[in-house]
Protein backbone atom coordinates (compact mmCIF):
# COMPACT_ATOMS: atom_id res chain seq x y z
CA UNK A 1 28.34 34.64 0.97
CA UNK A 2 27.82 32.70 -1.91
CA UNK A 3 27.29 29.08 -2.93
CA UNK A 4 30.12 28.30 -3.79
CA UNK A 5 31.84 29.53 -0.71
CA UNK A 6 29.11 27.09 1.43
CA UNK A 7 30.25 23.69 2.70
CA UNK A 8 29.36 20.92 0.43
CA UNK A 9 28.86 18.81 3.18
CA UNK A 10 26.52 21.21 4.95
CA UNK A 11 24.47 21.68 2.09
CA UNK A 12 24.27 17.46 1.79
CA UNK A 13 23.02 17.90 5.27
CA UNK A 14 20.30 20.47 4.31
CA UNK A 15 18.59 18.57 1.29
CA UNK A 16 18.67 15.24 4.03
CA UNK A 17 16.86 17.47 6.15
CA UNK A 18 14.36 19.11 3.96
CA UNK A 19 13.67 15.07 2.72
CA UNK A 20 13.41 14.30 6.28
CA UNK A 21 10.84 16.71 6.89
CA UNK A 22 9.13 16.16 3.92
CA UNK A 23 8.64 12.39 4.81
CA UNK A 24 7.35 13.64 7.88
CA UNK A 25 5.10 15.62 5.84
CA UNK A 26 3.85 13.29 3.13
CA UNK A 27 4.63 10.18 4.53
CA UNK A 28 5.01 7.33 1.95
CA UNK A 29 7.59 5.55 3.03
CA UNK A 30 10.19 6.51 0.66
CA UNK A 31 12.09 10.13 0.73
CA UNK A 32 13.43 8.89 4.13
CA UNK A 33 15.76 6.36 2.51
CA UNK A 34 17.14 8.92 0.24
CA UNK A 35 17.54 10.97 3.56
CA UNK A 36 19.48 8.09 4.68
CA UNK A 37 21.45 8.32 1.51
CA UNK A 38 21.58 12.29 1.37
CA UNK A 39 23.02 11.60 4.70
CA UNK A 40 25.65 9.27 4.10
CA UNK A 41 26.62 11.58 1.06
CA UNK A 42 27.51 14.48 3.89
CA UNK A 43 29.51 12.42 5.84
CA UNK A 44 31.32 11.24 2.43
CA UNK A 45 31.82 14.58 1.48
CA UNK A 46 33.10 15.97 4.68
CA UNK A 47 35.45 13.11 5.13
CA UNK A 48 36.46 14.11 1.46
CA UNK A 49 36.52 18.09 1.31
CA UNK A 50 37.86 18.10 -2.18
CA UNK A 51 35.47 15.50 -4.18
CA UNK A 52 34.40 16.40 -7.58
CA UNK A 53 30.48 17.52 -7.38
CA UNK A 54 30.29 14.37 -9.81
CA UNK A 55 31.81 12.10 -7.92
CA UNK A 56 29.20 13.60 -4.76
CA UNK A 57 26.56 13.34 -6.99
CA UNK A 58 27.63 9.42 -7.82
CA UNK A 59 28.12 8.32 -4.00
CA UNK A 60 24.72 9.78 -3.65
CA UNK A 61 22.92 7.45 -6.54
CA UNK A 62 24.95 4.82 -5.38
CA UNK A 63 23.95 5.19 -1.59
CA UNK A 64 20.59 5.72 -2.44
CA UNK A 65 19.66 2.29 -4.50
CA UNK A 66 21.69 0.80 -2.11
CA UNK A 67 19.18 2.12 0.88
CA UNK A 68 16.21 1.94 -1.36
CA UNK A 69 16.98 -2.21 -1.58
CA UNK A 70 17.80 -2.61 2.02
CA UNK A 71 14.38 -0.53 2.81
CA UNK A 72 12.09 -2.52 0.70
CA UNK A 73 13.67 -5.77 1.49
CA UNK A 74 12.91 -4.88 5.29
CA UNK A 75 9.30 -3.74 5.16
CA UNK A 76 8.88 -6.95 2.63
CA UNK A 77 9.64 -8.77 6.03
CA UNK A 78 8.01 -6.96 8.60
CA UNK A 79 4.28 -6.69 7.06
CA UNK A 80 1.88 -4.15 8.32
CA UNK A 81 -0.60 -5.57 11.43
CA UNK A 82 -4.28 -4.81 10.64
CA UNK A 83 -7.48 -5.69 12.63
CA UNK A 84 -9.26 -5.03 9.12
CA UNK A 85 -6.27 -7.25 6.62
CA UNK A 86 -9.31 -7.07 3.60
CA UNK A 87 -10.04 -3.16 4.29
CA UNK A 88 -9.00 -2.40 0.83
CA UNK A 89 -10.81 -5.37 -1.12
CA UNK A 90 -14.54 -4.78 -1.13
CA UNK A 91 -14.91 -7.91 -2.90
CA UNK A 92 -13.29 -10.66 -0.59
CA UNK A 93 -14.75 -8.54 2.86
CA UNK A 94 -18.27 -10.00 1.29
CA UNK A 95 -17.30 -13.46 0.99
CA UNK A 96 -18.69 -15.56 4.05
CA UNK A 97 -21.20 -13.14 4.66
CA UNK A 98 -25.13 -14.18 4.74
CA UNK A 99 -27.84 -12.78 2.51
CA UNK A 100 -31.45 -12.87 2.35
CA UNK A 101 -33.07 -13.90 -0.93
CA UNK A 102 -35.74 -11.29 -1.89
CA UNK A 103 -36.28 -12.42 -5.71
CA UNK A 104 -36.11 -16.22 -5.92
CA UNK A 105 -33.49 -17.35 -7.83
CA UNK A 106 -35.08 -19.64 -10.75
CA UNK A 107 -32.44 -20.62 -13.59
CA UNK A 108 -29.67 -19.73 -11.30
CA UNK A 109 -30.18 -16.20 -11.02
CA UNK A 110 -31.67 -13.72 -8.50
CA UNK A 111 -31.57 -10.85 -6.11
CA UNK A 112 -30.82 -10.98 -2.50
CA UNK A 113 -30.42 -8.24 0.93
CA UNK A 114 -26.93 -8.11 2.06
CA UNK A 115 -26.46 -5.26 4.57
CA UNK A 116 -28.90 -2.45 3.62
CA UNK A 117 -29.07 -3.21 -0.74
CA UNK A 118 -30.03 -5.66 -2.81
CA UNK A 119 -27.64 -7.62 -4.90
CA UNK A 120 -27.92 -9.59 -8.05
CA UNK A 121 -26.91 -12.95 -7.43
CA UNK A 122 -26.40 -16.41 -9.19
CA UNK A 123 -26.86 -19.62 -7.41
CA UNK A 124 -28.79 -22.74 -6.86
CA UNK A 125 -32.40 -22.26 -7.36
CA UNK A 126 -34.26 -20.77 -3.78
CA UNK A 127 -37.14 -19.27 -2.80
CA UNK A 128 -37.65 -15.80 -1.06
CA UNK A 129 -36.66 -15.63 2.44
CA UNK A 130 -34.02 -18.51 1.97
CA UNK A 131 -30.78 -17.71 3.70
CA UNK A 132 -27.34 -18.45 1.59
CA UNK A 133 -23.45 -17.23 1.68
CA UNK A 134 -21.60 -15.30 -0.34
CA UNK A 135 -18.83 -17.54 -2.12
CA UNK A 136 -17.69 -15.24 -4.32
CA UNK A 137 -17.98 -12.00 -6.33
CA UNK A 138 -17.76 -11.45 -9.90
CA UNK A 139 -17.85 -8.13 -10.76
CA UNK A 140 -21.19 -7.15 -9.23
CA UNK A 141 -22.56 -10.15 -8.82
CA UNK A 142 -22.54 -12.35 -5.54
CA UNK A 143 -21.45 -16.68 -6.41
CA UNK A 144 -23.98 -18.08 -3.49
CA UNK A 145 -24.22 -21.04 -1.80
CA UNK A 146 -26.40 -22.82 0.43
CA UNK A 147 -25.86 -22.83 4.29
CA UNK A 148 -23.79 -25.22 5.75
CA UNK A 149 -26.12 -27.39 8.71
């Protein structure tokens, strides 16, 4: 049996499945709407026994912007739940945090304990031992303010 003498609409069905599968296996988010699309092809094609490869090959690019826009447009709506939403951003997971001054900052400039290092920091002038937040980061660099009382 050759290629040739193979459905067209079976072999649709096989490269939906192998994308199917390889979502599964590499999951990004992605191959699955061309699955979608692969999918739609085969049920195009077997509806239509006798369309031109090109024309197959057309429904599929159409169908598969068309499910690539419906896909992102509904994961732009339903956004991802995370007990840790600042994971991924080092910088702002330091902001609010306390540190301990351990080189007084004279001239606006300093070092302080945060966690288990020592940071460089810039801020109003304080003594070691003084207690101050985080504000910002600049690069490596913690912005730090007094306490609030």
């Amino acid at each position: 049996m050759s290629l040739g003498e193979i459905d067209p609409a079976a072999l649709w069905l096989a490269a939906g499945l192998v994308l199917g599968i390889a979502e599964l296996l590499v999951p990004g988010v992605f191959l699955i709407f061309l699955a979608i699309a692969v999918g739609v092809t085969a049920l195009t094609v077997w509806a239509l026994p006798d369309l031109p490869v090109g024309l197959q090959l057309a429904d599929f690019a159409v169908w598969s912007v068309v499910c690539v826009v419906i896909g992102r447009r509904w994961y732009r709506d339903f956004p991802v739940e995370s007990d840790a939403p600042v994971l991924n951003e080092p910088a702002r997971r330091l902001r609010g945090q306390i540190v301990t001054v351990t080189t007084p900052i004279a001239g606006g400039e300093g070092r302080a304990r945060l966690g288990d290092g020592e940071w460089p920091v810039r801020g109003p002038d304080a003594a070691t031992g003084t207690r101050l937040r985080v504000a910002h980061v600049d690069g490596g660099v913690l912005l730090v303010e007094p306490l609030a009382d």
